[in-house]
PDB file of N, CA and C in Angstrom:
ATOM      1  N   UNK A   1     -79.490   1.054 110.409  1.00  0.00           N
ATOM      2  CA  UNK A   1     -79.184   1.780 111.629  1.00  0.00           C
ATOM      3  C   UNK A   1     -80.479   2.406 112.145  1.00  0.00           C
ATOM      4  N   UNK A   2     -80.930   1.828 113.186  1.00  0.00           N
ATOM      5  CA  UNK A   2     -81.771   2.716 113.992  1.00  0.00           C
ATOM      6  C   UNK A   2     -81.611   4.286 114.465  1.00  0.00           C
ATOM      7  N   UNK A   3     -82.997   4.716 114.839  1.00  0.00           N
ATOM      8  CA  UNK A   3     -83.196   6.615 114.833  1.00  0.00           C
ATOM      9  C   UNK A   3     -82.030   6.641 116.085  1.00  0.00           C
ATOM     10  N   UNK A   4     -82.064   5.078 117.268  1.00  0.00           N
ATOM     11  CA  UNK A   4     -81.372   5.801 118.246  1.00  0.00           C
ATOM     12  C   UNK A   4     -79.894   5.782 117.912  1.00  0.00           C
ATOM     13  N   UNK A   5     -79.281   4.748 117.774  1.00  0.00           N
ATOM     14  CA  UNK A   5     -78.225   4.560 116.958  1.00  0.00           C
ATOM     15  C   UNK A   5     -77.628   5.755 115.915  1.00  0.00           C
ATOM     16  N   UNK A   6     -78.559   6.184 115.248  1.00  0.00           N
ATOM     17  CA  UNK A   6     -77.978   7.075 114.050  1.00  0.00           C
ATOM     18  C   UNK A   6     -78.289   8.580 115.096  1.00  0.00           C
ATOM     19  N   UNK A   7     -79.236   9.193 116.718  1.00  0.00           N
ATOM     20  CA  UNK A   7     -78.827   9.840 117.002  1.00  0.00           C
ATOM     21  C   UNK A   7     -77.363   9.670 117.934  1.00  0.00           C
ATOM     22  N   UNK A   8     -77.090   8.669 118.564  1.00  0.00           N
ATOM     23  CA  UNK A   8     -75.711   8.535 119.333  1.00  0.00           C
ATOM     24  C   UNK A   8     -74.948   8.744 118.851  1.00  0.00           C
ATOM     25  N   UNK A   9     -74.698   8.272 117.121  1.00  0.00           N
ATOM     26  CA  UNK A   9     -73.629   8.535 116.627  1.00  0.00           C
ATOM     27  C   UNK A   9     -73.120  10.282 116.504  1.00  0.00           C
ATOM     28  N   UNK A  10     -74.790  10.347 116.018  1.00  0.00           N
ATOM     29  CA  UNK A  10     -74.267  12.125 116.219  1.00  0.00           C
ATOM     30  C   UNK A  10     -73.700  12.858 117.324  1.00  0.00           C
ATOM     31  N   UNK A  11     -74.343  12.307 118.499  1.00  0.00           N
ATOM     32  CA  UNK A  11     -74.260  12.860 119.527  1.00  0.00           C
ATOM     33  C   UNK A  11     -72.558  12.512 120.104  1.00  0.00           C
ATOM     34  N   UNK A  12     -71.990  11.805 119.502  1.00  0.00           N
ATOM     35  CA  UNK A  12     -70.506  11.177 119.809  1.00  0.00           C
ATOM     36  C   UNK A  12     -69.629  12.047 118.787  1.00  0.00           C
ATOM     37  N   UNK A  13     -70.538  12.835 117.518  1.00  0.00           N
ATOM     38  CA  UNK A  13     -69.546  13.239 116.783  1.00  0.00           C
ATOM     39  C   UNK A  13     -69.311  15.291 117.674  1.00  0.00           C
ATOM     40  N   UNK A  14     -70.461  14.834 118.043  1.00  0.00           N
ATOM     41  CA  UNK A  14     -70.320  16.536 118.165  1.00  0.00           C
ATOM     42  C   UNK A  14     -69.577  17.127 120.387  1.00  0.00           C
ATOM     43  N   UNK A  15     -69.624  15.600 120.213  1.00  0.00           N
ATOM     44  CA  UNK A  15     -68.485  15.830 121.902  1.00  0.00           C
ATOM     45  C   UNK A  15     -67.809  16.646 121.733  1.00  0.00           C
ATOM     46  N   UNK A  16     -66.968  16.012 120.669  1.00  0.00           N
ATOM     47  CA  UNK A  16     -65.550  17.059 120.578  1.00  0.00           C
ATOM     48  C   UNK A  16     -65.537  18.691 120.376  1.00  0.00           C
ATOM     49  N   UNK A  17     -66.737  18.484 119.861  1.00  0.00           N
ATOM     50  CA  UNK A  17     -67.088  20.698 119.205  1.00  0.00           C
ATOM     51  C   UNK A  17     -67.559  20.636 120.899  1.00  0.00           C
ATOM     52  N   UNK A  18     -68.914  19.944 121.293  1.00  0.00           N
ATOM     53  CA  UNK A  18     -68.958  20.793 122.658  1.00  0.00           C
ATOM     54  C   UNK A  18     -67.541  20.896 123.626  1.00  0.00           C
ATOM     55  N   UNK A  19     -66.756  20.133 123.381  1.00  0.00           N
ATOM     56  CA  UNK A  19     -65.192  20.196 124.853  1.00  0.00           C
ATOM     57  C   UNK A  19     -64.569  21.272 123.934  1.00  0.00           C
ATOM     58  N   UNK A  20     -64.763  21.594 122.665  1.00  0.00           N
ATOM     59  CA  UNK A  20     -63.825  22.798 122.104  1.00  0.00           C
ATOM     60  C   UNK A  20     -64.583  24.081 122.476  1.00  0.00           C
ATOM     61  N   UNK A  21     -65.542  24.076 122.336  1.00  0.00           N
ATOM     62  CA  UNK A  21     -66.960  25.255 122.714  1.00  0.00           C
ATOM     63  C   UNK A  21     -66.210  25.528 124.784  1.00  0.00           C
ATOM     64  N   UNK A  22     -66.667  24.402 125.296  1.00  0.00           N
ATOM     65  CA  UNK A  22     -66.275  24.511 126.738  1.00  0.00           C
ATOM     66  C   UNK A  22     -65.064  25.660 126.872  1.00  0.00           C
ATOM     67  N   UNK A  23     -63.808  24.727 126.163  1.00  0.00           N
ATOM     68  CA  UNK A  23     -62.430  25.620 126.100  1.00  0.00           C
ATOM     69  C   UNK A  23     -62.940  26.774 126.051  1.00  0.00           C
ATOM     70  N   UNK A  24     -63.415  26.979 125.144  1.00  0.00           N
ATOM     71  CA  UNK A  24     -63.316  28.412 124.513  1.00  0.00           C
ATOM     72  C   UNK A  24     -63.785  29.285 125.349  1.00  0.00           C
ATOM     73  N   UNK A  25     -65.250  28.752 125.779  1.00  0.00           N
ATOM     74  CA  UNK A  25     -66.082  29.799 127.167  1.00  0.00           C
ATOM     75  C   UNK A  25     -64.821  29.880 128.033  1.00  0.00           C
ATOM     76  N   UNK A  26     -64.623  28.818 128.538  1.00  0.00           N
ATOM     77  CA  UNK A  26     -63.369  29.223 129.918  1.00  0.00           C
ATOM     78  C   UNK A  26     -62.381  30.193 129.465  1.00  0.00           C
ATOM     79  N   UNK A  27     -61.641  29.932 127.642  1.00  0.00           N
ATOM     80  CA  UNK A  27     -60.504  31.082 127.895  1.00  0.00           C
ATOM     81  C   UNK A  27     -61.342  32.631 127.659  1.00  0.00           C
ATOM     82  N   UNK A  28     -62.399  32.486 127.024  1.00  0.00           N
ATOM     83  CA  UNK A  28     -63.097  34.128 127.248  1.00  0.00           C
ATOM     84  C   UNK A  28     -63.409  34.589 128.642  1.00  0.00           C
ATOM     85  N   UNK A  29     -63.699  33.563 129.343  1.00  0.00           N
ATOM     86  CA  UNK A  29     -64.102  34.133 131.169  1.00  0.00           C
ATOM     87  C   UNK A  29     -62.669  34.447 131.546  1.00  0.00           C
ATOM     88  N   UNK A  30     -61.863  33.948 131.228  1.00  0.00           N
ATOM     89  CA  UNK A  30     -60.415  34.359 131.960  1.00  0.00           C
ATOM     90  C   UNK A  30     -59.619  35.382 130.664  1.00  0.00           C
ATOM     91  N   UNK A  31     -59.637  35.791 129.704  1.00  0.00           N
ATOM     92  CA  UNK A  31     -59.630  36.940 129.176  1.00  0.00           C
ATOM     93  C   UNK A  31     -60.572  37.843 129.773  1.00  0.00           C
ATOM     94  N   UNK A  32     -61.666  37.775 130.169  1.00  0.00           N
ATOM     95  CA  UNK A  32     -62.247  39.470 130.611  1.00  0.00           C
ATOM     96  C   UNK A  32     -62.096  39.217 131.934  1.00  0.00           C
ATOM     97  N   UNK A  33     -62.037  37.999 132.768  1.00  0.00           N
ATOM     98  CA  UNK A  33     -61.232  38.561 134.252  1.00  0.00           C
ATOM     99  C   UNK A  33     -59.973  39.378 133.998  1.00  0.00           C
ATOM    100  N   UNK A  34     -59.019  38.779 133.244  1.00  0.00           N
ATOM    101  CA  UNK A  34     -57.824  39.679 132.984  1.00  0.00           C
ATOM    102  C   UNK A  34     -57.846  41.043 132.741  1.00  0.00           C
ATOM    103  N   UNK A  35     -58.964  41.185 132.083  1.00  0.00           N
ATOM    104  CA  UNK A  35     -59.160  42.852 131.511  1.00  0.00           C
ATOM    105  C   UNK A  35     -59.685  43.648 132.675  1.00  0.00           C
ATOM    106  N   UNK A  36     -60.681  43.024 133.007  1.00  0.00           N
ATOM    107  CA  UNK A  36     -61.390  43.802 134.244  1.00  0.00           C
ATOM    108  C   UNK A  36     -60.531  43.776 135.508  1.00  0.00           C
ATOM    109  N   UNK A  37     -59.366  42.530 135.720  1.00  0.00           N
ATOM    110  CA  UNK A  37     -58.893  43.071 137.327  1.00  0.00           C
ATOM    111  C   UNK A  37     -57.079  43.841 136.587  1.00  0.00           C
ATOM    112  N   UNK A  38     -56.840  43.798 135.304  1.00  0.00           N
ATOM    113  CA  UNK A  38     -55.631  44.265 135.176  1.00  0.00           C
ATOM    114  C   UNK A  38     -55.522  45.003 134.026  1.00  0.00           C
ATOM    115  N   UNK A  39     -56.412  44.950 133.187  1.00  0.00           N
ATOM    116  CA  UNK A  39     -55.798  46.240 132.064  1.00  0.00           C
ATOM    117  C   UNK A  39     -56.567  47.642 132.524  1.00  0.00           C
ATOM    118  N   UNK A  40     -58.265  46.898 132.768  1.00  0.00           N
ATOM    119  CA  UNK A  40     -58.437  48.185 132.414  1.00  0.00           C
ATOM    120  C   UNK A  40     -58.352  48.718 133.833  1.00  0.00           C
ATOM    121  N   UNK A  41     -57.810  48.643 135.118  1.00  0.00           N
ATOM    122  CA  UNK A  41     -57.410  49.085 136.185  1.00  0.00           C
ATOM    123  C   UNK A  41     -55.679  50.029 135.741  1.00  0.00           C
ATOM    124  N   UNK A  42     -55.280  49.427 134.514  1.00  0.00           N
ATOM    125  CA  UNK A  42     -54.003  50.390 134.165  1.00  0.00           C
ATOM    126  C   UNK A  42     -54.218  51.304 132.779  1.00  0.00           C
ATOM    127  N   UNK A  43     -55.305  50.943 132.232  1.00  0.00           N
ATOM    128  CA  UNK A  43     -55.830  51.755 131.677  1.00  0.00           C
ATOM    129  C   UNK A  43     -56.230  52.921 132.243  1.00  0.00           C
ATOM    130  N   UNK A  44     -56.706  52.912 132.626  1.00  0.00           N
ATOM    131  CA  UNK A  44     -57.726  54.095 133.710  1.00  0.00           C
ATOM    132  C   UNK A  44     -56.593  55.003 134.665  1.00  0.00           C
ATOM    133  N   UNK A  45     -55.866  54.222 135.019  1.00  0.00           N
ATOM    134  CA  UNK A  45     -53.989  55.262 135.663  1.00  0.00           C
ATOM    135  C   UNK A  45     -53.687  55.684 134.310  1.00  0.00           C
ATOM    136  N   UNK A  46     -53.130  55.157 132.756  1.00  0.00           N
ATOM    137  CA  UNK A  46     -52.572  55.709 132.126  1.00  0.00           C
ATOM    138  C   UNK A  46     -53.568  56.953 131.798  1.00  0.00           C
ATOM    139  N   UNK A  47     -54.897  57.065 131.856  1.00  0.00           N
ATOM    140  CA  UNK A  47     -55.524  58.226 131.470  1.00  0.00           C
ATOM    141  C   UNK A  47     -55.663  59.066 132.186  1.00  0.00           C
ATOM    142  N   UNK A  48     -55.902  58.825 133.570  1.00  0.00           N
ATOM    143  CA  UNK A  48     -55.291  59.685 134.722  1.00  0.00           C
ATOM    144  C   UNK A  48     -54.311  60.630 134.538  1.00  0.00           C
ATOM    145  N   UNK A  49     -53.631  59.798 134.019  1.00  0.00           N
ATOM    146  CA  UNK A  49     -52.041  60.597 134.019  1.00  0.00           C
ATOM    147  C   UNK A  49     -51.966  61.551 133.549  1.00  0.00           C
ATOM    148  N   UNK A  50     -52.174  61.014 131.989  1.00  0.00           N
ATOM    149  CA  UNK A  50     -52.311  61.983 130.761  1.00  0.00           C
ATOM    150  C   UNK A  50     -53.335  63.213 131.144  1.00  0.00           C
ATOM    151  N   UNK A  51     -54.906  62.649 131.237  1.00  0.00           N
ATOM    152  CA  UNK A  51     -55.507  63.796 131.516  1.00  0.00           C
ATOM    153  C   UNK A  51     -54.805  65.180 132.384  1.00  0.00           C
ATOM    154  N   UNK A  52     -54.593  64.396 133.558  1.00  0.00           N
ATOM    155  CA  UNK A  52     -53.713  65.713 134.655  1.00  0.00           C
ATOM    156  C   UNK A  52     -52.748  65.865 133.490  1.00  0.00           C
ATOM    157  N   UNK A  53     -51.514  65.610 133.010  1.00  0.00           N
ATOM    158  CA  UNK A  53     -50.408  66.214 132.318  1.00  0.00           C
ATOM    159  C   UNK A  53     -51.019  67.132 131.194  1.00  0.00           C
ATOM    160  N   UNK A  54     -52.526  66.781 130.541  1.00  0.00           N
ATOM    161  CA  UNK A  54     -53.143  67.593 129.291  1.00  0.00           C
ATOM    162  C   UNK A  54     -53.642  68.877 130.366  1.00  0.00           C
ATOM    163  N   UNK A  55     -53.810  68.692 131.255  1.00  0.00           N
ATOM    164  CA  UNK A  55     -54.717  69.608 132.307  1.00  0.00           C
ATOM    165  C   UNK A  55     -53.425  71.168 132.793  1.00  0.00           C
ATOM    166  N   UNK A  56     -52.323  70.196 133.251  1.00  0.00           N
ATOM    167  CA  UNK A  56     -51.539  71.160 133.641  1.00  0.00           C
ATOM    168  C   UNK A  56     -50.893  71.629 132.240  1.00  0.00           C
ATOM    169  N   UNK A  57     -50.835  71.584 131.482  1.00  0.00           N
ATOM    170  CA  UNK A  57     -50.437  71.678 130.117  1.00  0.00           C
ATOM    171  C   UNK A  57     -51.437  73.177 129.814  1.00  0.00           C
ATOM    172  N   UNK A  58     -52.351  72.675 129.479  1.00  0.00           N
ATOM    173  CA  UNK A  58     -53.259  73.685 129.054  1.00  0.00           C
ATOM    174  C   UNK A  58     -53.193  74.800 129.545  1.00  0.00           C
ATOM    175  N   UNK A  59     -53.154  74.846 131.068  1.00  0.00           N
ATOM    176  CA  UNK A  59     -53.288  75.948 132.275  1.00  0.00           C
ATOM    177  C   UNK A  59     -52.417  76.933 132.404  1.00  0.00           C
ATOM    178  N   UNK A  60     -51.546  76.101 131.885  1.00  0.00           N
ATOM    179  CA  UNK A  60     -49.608  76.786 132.119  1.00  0.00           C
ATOM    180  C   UNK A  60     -49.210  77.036 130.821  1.00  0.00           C
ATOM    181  N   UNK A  61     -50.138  76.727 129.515  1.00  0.00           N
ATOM    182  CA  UNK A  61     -49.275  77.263 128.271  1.00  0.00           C
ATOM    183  C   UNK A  61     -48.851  78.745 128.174  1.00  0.00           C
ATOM    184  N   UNK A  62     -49.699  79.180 128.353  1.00  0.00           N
ATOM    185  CA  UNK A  62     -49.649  80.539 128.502  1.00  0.00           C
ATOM    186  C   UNK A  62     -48.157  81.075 129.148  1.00  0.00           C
ATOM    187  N   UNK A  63     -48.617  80.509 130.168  1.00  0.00           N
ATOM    188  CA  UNK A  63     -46.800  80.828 131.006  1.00  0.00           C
ATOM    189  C   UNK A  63     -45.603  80.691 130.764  1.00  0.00           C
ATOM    190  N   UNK A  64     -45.845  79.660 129.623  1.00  0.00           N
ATOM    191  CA  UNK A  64     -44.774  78.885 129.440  1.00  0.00           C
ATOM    192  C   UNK A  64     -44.473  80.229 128.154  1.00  0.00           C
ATOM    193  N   UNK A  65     -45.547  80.620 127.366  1.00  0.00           N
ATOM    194  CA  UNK A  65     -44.959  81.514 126.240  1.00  0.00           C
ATOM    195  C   UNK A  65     -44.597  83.078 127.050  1.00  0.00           C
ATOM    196  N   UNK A  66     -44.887  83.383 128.179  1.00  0.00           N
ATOM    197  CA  UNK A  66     -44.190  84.376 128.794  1.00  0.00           C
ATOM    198  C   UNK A  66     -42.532  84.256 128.722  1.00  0.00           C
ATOM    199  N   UNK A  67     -42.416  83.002 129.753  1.00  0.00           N
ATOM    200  CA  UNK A  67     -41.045  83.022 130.631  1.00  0.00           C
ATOM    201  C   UNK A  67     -40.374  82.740 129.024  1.00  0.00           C
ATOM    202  N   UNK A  68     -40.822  82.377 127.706  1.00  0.00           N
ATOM    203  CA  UNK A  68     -39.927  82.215 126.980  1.00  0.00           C
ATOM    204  C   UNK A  68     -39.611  83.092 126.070  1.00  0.00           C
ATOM    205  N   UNK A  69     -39.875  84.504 126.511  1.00  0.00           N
ATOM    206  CA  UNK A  69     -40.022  86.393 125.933  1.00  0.00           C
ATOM    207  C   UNK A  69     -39.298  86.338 127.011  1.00  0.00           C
ATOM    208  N   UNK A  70     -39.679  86.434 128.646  1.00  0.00           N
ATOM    209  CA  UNK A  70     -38.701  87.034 129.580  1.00  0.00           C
ATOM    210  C   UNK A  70     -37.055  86.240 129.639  1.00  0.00           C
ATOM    211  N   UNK A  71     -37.337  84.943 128.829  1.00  0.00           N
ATOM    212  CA  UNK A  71     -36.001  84.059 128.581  1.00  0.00           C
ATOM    213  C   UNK A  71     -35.180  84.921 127.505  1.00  0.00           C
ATOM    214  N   UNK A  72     -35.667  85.193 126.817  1.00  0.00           N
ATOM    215  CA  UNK A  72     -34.846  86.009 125.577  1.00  0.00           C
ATOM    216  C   UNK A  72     -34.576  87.364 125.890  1.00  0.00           C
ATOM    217  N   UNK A  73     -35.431  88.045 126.712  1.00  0.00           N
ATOM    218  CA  UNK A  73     -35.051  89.168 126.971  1.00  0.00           C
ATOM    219  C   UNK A  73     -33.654  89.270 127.580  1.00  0.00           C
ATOM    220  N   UNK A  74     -33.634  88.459 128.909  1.00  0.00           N
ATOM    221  CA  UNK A  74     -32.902  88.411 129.767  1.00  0.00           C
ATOM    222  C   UNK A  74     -31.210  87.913 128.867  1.00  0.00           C
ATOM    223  N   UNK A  75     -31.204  86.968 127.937  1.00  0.00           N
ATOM    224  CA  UNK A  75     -30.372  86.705 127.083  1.00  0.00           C
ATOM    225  C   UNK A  75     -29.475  87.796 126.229  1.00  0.00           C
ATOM    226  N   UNK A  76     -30.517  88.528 126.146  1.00  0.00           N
ATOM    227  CA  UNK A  76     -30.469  89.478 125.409  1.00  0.00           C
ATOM    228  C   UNK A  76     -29.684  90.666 126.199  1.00  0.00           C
ATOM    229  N   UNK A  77     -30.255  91.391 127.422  1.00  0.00           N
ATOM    230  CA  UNK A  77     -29.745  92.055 128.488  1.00  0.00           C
ATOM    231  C   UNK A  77     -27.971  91.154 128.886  1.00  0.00           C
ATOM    232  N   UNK A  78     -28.441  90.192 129.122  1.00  0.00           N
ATOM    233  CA  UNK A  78     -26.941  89.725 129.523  1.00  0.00           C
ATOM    234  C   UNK A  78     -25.892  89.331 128.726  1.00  0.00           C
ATOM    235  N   UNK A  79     -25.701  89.142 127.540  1.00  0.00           N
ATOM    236  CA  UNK A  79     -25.094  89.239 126.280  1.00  0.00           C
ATOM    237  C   UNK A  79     -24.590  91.418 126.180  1.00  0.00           C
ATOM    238  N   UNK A  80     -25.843  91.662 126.289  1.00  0.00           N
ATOM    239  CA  UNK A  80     -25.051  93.449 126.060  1.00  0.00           C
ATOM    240  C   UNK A  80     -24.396  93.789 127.387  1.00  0.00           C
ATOM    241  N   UNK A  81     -24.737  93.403 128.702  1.00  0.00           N
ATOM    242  CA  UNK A  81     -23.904  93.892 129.621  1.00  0.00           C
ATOM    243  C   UNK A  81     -22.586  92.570 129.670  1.00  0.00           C
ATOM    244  N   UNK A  82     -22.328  91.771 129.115  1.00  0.00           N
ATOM    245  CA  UNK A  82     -21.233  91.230 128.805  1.00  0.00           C
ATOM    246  C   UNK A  82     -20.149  92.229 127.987  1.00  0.00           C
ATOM    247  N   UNK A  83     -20.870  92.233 126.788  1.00  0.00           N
ATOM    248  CA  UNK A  83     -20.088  93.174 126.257  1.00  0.00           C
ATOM    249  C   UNK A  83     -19.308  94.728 126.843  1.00  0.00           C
ATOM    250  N   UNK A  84     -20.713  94.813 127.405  1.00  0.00           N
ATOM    251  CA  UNK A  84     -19.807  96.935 128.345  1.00  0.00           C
ATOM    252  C   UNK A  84     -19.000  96.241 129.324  1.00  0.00           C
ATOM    253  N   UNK A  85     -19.024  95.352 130.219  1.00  0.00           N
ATOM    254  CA  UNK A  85     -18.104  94.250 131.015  1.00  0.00           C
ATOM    255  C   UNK A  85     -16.560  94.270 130.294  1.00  0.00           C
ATOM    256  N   UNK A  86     -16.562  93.687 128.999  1.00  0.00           N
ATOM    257  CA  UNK A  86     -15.257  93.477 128.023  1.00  0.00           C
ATOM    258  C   UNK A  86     -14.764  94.951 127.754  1.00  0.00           C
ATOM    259  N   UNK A  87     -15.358  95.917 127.239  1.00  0.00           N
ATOM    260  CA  UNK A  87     -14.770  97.086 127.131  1.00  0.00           C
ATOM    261  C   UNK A  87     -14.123  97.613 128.373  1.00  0.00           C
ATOM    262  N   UNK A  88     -14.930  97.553 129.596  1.00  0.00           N
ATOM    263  CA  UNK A  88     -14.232  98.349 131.007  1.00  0.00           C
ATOM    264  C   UNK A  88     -13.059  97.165 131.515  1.00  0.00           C
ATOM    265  N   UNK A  89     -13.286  96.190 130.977  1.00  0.00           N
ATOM    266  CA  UNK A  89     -12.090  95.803 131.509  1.00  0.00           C
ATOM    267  C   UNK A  89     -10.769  95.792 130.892  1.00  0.00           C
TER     268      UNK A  89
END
């Protein structure tokens, strides 16, 4: 077998790896189109989100442990004037 011969043959064995190589580039270019025009465009809303919900969260904890003293108070007040309610009547 001649050098050219014994390179053709090679060059016939390794077609098939380059058309599998090809595949492969194309499905990675269309995996990171996918990412770049659709995840991480809903990525970036889901952190949106969250951030503002961690944001108003933070701001308002505080408030939230008020109204839930003025919640019990008020429970508390209206439970005893229930009761003087039951006696006068």
């Amino acid at each position: 077998m001649t050098d050219n011969e014994l390179l053709l043959a090679i060059s016939n064995m390794l077609d098939p790896i380059r058309e599998d190589i090809q595949e492969i580039k194309t499905r990675v270019k269309k995996i990171e189109i996918t990412q770049k025009n659709e995840i991480l465009p809903r990525l970036n809303t889901i952190e949106s989100c969250y951030t503002s919900t961690y944001d108003r969260y933070k701001d308002n904890v505080e408030t939230y442990e008020i109204m839930k003293q003025d919640i019990a108070i008020i429970k508390k007040v209206v439970a005893e004037h229930s009761e003087k309610l039951q006696k006068l009547a």
